[in-house]
N, C-alpha and C. Protein backbone atom coordinates (compact mmCIF):
# COMPACT_ATOMS: atom_id res chain seq x y z
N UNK A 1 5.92 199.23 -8.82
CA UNK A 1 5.29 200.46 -8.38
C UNK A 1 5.36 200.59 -6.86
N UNK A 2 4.99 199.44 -6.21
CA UNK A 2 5.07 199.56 -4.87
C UNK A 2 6.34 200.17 -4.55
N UNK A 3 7.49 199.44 -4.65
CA UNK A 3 8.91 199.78 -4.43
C UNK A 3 9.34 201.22 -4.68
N UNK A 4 8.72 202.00 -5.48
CA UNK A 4 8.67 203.37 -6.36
C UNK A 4 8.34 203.80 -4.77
N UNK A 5 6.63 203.59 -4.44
CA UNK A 5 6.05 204.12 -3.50
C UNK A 5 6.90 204.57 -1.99
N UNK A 6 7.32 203.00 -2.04
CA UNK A 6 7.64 202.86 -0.34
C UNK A 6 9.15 204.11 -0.40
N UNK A 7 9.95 203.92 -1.30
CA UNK A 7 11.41 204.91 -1.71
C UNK A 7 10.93 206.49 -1.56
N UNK A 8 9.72 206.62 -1.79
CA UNK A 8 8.98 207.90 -1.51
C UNK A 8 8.77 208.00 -0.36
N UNK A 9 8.43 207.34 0.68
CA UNK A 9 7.95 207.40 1.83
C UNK A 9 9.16 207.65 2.58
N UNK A 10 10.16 206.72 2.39
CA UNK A 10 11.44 206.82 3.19
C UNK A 10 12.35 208.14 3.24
N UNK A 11 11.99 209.02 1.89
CA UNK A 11 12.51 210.56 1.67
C UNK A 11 11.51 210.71 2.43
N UNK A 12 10.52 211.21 2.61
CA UNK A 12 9.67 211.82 3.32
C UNK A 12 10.22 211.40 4.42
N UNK A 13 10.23 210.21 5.32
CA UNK A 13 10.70 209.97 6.25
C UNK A 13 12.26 210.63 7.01
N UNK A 14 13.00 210.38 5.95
CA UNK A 14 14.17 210.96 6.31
C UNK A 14 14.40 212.61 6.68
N UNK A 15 13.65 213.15 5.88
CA UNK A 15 13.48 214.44 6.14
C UNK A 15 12.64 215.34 7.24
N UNK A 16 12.28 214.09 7.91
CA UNK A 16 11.42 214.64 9.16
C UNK A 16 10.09 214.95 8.48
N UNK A 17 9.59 215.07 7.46
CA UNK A 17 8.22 215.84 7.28
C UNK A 17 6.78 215.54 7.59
N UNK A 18 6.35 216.23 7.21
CA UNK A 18 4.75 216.16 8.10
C UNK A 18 4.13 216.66 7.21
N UNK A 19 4.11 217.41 6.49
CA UNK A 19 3.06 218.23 5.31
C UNK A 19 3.77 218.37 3.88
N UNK A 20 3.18 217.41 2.73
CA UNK A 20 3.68 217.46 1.72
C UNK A 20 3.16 217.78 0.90
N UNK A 21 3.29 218.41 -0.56
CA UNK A 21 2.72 219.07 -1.82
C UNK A 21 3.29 218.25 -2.48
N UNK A 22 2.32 217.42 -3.40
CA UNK A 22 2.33 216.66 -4.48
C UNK A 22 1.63 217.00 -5.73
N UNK A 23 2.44 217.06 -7.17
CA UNK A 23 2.18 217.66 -8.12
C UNK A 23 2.14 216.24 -9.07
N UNK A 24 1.16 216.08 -9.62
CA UNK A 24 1.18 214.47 -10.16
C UNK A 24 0.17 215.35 -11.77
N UNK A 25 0.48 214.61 -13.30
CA UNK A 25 -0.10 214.65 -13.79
C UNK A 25 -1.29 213.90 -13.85
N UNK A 26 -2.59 214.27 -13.99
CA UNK A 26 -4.21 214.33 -13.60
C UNK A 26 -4.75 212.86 -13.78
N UNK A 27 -3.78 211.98 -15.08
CA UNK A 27 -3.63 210.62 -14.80
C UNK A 27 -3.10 209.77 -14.08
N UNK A 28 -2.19 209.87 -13.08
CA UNK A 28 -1.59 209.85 -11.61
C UNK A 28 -2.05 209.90 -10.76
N UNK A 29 -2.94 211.15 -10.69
CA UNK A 29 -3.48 211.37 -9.67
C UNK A 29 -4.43 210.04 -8.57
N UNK A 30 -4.94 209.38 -9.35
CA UNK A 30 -6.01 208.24 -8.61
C UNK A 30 -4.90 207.67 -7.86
N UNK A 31 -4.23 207.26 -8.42
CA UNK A 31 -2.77 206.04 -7.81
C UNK A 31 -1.85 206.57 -6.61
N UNK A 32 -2.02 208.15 -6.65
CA UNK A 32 -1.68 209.11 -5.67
C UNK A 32 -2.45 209.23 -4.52
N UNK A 33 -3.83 208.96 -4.82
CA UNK A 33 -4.93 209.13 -3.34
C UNK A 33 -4.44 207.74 -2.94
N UNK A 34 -4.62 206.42 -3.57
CA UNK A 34 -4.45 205.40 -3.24
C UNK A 34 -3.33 205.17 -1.93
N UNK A 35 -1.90 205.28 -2.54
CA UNK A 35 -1.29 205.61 -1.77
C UNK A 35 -1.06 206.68 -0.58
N UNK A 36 -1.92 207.86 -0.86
CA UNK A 36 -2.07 208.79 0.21
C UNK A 36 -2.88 208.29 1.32
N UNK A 37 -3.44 207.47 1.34
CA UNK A 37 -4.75 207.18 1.91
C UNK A 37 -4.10 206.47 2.81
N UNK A 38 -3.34 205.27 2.54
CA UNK A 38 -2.43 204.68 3.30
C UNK A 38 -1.71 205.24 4.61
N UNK A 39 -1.27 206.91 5.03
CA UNK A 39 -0.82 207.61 5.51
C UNK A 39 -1.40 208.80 6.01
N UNK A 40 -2.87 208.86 5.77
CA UNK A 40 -3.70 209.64 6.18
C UNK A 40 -3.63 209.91 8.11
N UNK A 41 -3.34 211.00 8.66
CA UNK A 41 -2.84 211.10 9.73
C UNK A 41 -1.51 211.15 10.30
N UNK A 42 -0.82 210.30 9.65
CA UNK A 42 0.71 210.42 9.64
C UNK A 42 1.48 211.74 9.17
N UNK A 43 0.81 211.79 8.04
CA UNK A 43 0.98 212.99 7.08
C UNK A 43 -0.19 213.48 6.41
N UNK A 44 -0.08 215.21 6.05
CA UNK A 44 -1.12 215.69 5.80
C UNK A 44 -0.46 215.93 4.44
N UNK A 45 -0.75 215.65 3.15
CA UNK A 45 -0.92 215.63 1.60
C UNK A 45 -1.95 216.61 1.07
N UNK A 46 -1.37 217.43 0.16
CA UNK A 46 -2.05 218.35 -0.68
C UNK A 46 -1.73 217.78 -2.08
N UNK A 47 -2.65 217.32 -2.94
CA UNK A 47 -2.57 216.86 -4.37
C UNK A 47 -2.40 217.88 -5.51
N UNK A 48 -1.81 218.22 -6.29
CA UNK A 48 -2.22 219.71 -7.22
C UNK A 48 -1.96 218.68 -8.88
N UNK A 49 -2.74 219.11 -9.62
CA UNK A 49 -2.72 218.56 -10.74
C UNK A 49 -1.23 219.09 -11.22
N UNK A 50 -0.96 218.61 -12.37
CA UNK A 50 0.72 219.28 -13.02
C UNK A 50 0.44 219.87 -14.21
């Protein structure tokens, strides 16, 4: 999972971004703050259920 995570970060990275929309089904979601939390300030994250 980690490895999942960090491969996410590095698209984000690559693409220059700063503000992302994340669509996670509602059981996801916890594992999604988890990792968001990690990057809080770096990037600003909007969660939306799927």
């Amino acid at each position: 999972m980690a490895a999942s995570l960090y491969t996410i970060k590095q698209k984000i990275d690559e693409k220059n971004l700063s503000s992302i929309k994340v669509i996670v089904p509602a059981h996801r979601k916890t594992l999604m703050k988890a990792f968001i939390d990690r990057f809080i300030g770096v990037y600003n994250f909007e969660i939306e259920d799927l």
